[in-house]
Each structure stands twice: as structure tokens, then as C-alpha cells.
C-alpha atoms as a PDB file:
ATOM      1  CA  UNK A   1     -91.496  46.850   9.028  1.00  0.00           C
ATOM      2  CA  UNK A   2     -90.325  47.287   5.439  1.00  0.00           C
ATOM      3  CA  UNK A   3     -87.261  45.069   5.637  1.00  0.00           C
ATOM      4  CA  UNK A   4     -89.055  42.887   7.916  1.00  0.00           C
ATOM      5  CA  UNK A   5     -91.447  42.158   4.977  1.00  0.00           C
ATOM      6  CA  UNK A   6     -88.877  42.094   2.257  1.00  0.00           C
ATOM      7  CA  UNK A   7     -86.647  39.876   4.372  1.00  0.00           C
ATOM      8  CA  UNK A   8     -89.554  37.255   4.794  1.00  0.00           C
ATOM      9  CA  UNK A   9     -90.099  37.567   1.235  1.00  0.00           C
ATOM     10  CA  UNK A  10     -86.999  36.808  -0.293  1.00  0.00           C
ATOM     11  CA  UNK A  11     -86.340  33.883   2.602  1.00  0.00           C
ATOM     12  CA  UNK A  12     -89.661  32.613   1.423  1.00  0.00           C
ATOM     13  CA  UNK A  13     -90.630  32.770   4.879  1.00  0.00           C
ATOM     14  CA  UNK A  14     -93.729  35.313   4.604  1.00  0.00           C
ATOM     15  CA  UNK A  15     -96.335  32.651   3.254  1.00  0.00           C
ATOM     16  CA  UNK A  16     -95.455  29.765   5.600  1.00  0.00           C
ATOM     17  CA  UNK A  17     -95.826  33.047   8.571  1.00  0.00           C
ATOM     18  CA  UNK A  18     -99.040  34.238   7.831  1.00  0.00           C
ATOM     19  CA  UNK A  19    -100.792  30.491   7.233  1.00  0.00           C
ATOM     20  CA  UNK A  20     -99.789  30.087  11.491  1.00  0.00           C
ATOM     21  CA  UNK A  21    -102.368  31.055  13.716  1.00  0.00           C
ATOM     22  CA  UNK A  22    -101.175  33.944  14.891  1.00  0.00           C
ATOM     23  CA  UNK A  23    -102.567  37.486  13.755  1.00  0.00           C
ATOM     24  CA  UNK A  24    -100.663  39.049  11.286  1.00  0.00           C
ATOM     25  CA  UNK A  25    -100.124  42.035  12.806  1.00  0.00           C
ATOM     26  CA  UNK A  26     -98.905  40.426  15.350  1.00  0.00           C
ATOM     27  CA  UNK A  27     -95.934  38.472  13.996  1.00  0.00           C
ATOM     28  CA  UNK A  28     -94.750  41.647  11.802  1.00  0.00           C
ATOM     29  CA  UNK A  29     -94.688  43.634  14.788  1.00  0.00           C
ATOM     30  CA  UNK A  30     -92.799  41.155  16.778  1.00  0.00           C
ATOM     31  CA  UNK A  31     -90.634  40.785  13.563  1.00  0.00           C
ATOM     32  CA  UNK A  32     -89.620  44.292  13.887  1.00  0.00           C
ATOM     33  CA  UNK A  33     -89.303  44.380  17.648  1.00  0.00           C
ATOM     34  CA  UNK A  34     -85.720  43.789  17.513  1.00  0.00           C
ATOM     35  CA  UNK A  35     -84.923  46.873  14.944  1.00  0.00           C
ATOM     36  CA  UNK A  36     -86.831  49.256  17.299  1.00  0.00           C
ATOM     37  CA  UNK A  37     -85.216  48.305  20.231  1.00  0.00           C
ATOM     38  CA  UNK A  38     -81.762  48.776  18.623  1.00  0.00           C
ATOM     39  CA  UNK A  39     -82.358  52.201  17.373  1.00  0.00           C
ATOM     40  CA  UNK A  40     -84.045  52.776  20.783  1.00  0.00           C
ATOM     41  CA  UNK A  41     -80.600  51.735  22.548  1.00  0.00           C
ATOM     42  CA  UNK A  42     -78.735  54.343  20.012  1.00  0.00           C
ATOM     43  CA  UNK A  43     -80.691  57.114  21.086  1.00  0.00           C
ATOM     44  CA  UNK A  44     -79.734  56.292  24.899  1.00  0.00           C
ATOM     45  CA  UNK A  45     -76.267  56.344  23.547  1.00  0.00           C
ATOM     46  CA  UNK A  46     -75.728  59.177  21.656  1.00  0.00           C
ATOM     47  CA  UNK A  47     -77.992  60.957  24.812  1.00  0.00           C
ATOM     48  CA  UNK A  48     -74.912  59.599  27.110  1.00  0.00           C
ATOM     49  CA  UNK A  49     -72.351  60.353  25.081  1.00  0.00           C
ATOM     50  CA  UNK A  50     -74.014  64.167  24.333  1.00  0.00           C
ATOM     51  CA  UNK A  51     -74.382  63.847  28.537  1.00  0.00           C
ATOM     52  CA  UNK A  52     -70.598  62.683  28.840  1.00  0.00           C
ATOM     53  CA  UNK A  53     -69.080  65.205  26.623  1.00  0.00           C
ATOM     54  CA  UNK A  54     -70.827  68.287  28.273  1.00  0.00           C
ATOM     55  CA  UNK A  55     -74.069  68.926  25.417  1.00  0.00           C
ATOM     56  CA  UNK A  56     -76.096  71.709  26.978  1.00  0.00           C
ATOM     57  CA  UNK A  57     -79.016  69.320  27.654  1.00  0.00           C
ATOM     58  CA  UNK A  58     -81.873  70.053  30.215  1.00  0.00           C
ATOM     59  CA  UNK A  59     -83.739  67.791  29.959  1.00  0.00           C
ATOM     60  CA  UNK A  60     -87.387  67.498  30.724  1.00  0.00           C
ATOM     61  CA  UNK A  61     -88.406  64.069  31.079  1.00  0.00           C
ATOM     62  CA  UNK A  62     -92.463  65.069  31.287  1.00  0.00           C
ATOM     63  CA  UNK A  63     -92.423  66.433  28.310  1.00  0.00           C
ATOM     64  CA  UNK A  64     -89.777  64.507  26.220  1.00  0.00           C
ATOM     65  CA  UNK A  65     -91.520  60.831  26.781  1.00  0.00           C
ATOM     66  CA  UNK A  66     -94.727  61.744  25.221  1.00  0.00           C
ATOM     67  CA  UNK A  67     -92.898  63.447  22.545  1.00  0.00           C
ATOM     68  CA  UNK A  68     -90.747  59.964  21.950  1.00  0.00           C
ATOM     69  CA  UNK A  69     -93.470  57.959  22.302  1.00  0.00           C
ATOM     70  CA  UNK A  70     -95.756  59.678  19.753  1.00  0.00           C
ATOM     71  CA  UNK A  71     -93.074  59.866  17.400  1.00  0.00           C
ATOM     72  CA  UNK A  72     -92.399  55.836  18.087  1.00  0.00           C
ATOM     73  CA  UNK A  73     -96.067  55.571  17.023  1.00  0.00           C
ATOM     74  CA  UNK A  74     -95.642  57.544  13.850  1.00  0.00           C
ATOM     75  CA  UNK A  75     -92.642  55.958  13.043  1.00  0.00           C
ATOM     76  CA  UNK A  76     -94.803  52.297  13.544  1.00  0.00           C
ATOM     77  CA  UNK A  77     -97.225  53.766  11.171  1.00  0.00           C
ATOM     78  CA  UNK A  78     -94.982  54.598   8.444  1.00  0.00           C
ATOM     79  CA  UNK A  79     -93.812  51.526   8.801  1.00  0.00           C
ATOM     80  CA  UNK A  80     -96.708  49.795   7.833  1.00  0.00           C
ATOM     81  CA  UNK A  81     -97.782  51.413   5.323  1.00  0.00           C
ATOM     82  CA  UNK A  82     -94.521  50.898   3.676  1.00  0.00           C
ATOM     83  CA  UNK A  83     -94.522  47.462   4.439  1.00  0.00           C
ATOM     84  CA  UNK A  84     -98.108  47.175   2.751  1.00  0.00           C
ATOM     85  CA  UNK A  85     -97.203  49.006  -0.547  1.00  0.00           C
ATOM     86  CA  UNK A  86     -94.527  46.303  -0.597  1.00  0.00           C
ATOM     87  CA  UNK A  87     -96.777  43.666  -0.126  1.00  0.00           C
ATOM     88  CA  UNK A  88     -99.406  45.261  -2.793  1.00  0.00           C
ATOM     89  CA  UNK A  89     -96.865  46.858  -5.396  1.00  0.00           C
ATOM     90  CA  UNK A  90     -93.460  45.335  -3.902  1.00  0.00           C
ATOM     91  CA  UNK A  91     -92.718  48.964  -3.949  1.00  0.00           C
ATOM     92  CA  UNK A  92     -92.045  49.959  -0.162  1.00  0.00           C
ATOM     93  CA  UNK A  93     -88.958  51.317  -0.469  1.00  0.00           C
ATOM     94  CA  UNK A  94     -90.901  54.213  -1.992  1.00  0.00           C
ATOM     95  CA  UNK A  95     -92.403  55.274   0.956  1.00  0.00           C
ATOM     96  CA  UNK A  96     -88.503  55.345   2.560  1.00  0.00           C
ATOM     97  CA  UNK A  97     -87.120  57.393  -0.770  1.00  0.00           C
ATOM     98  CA  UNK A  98     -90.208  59.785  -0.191  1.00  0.00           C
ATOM     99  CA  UNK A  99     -89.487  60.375   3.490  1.00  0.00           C
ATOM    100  CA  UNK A 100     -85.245  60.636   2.308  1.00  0.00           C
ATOM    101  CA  UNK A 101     -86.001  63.103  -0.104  1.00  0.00           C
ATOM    102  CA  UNK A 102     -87.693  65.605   1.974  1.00  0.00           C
ATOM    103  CA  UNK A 103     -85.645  65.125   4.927  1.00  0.00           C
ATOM    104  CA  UNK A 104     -83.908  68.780   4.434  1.00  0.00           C
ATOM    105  CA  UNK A 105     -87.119  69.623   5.150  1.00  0.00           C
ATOM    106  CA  UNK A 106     -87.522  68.558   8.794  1.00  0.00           C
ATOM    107  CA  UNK A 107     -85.157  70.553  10.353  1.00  0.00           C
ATOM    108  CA  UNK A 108     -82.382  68.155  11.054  1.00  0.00           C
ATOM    109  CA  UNK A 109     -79.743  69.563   8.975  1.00  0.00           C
ATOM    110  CA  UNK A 110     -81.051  73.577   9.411  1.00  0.00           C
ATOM    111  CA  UNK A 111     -83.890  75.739  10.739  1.00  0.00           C
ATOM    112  CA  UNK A 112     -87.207  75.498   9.536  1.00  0.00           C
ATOM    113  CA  UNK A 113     -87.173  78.976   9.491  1.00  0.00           C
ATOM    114  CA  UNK A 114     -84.815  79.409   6.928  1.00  0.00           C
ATOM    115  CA  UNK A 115     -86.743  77.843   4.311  1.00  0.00           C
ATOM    116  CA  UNK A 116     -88.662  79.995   1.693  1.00  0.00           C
ATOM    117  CA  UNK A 117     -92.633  80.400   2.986  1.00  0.00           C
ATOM    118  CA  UNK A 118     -93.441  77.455   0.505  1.00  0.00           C
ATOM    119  CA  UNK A 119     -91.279  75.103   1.792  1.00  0.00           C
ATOM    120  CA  UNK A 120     -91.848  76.088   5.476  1.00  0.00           C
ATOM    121  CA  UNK A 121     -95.907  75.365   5.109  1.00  0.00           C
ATOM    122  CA  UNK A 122     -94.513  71.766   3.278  1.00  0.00           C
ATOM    123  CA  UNK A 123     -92.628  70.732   6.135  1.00  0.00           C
ATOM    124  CA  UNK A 124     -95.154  71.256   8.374  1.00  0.00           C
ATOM    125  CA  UNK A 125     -97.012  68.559   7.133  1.00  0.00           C
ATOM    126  CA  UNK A 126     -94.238  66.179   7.593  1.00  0.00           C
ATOM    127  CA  UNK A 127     -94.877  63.995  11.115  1.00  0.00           C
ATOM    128  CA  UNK A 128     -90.776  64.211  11.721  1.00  0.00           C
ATOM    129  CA  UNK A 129     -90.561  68.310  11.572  1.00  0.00           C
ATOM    130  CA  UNK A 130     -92.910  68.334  14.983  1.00  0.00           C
ATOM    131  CA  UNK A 131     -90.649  65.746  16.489  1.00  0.00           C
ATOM    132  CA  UNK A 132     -87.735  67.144  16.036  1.00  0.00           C
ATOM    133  CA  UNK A 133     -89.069  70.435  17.736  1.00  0.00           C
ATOM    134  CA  UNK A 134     -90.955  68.882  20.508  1.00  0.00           C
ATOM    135  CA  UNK A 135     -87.666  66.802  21.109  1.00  0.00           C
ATOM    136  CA  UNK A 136     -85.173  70.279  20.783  1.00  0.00           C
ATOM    137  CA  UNK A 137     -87.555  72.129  23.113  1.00  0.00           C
ATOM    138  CA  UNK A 138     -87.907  69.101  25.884  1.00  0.00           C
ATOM    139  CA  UNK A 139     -84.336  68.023  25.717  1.00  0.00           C
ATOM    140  CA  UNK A 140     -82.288  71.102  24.834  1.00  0.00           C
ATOM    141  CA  UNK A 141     -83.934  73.974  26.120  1.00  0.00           C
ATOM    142  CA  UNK A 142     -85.933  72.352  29.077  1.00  0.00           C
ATOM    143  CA  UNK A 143     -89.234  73.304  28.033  1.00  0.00           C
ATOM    144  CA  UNK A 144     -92.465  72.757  30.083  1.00  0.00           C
ATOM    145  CA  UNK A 145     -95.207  70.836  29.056  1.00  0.00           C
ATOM    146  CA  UNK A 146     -96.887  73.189  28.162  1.00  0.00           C
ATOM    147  CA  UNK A 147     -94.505  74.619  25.606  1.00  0.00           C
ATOM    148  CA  UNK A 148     -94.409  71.729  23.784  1.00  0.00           C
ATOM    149  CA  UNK A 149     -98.124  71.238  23.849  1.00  0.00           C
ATOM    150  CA  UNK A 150     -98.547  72.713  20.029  1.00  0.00           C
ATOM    151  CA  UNK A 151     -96.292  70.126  19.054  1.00  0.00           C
ATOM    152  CA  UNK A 152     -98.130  67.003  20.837  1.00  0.00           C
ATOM    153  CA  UNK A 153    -101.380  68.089  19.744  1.00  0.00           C
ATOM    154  CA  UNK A 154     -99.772  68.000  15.858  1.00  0.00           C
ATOM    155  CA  UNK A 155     -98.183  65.001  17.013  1.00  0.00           C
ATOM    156  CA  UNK A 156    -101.411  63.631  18.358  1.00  0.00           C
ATOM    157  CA  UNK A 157    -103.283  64.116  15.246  1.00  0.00           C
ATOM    158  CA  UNK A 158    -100.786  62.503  12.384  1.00  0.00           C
ATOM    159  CA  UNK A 159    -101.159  59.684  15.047  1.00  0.00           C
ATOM    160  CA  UNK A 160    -104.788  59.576  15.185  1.00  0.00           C
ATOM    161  CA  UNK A 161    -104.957  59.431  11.390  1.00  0.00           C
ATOM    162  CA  UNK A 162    -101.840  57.098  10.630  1.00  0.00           C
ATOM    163  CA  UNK A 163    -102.821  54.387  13.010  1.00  0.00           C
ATOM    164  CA  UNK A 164    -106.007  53.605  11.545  1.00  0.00           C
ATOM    165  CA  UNK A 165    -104.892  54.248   8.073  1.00  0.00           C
ATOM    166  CA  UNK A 166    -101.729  52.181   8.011  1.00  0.00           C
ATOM    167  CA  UNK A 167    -103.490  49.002   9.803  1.00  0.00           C
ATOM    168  CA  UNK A 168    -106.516  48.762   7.525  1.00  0.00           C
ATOM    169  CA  UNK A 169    -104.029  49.689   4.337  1.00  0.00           C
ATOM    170  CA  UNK A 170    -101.492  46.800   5.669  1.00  0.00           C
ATOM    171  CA  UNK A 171    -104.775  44.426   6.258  1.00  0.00           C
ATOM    172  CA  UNK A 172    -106.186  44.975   3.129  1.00  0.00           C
ATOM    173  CA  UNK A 173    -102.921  44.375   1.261  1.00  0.00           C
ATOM    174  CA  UNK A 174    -102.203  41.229   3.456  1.00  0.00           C
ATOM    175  CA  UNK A 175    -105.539  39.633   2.535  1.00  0.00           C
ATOM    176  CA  UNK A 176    -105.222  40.331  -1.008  1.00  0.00           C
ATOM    177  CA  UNK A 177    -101.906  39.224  -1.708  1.00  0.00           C
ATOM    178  CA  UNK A 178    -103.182  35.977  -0.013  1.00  0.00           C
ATOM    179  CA  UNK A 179    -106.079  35.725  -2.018  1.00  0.00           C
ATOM    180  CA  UNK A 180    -104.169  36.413  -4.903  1.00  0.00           C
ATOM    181  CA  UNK A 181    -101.073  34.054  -3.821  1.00  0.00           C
ATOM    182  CA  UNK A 182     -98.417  36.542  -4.421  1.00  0.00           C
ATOM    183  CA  UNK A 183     -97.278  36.883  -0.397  1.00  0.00           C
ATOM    184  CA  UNK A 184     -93.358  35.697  -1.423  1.00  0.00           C
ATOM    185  CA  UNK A 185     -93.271  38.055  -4.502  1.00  0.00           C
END
């Protein structure tokens, strides 16, 4: 959503966008559509390829989707409110460096569990630690749905408060930087 913004703001494209009919939510979602669905296609890849060269996967579809899928949603929300704090401060990428920075924390490069007490109650607050594990457990070790209930219900509720949060934050940016004329800034 970020570089969907920025893109339509350099292009000068933004302002004549949001002066069409259509909701605003609506044409930056379709806007990043295309992004989504490529990264989407990656994951099937590198899932193929981990397939094809003999990864110990089991995976359990019934508890993997919802795991993707919330994480999708998280991702979506993220998304917007980086794309409003570029709209209100032209500052977005902020919102990326804050999520690069703490990556080590997530898991992806090593354990969780390896990281001083401190840093282990951090990274639980961070949306990507919980779908990393949900995703490890599901695809890698074949876990029920059950076992990876903790992490949908953590899942479920940095949804439930990112949704809502990121949509009003993105509105209210969108109708003040149109009020204020500074949507191609």
C-alpha cells in the first residue's frame, strides 16, 4: 500500500484518483492487488520448490489457511497505516524501517527462545513472531488445529485491533490531505 501511494504521488496520479467516484479504499486496495498476488505466487513457489527438493513438510492445510489468511490481513493493515503516515507526514517508509529493524526479533533468522527474557516479551508483541510459529507448526511439524490455536487467537486479536485502526487512520489522513490539498506531496 506504501509504494502504491508513493507511486501515485510522484506520477501525480493520487489527486486525479481520489476526485473519481470510487471509494478510496477501494482503488488503493485494487492498486495493491497486483503486489499481493505476486508475493502470494512466491510463497507457492518456494512451497514447491521446498516440496521438490525433499523439505520435511507436513503440511496441515486446516490449520495453515487461517494462519495465512490472518497474517494476509495483518499484513493489509500495516499496509495502511503506512500508506496513511505517508499521506499525513510523507513518512511511510517509517513504518517499513520500524518493522526491518526488529525483524531479528520474529524468529526468522533464530529461535525466539534464544533471545534474553526482554527481548522475548518484545517480540511477542510483534504480529509477524505469531505467524511465523503458527506457519512452522502447520507446515513443518503438521500440527492440529488445535495446537496452533494460541497462535490464531494472538493472531485474531492484532487483527481485530489493526483493521479498525488502520482504516479510520488511512481515512482520516485521506480526507485531510484533501482538505488541505497536499494529496501529490
Amino acid at each position: 500500500f506504501l509504494q502504491t501511494v508513493q507511486e501515485a504521488q510522484q506520477t501525480g496520479t493520487l489527486e486525479v484518483l481520489m476526485t473519481t467516484p470510487t471509494s478510496p479504499s477501494v482503488l488503493v486496495f485494487l492498486s495493491a492487488m497486483s503486489a499481493f498476488a505476486a508475493n502470494t505466487f512466491a510463497l507457492l513457489f518456494y512451497l514447491a520448490a521446498g516440496l521438490l527438493f525433499g523439505a520435511p513438510l507436513h503440511p496441515n492445510l486446516a490449520a495453515s489457511v487461517p494462519v495465512f489468511l490472518l497474517s494476509v490481513v495483518i499484513a493489509i493493515s500495516i499496509g495502511l497505516l503506512a500508506a496513511a503516515l505517508q499521506l499525513a507526514i510523507q513518512k511511510g517508509s517509517a513504518v517499513v524501517w520500524a518493522l526491518g529493524s526488529v525483524w531479528f526479533l520474529t524468529g526468522a533468522m533464530f529461535p525466539v527462545q534464544t533471545l534474553p527474557k526482554p527481548l522475548r516479551d518484545f517480540a511477542q508483541l510483534i504480529p509477524i513472531t505469531h505467524s511465523l510459529e503458527g506457519m512452522r507448526l502447520a507446515l513443518l511439524e503438521g500440527a492440529s488445529f488445535r495446537a496452533v490455536s494460541h497462535e490464531l487467537i494472538i493472531l485474531s486479536a492484532f487483527a481485530v485491533v489493526l483493521v479498525p485502526a488502520s482504516l479510520l487512520f488511512f481515512s482520516w489522513t485521506l480526507r485531510r490531505a484533501r482538505v488541505e490539498g497536499t494529496l501529490s506531496f
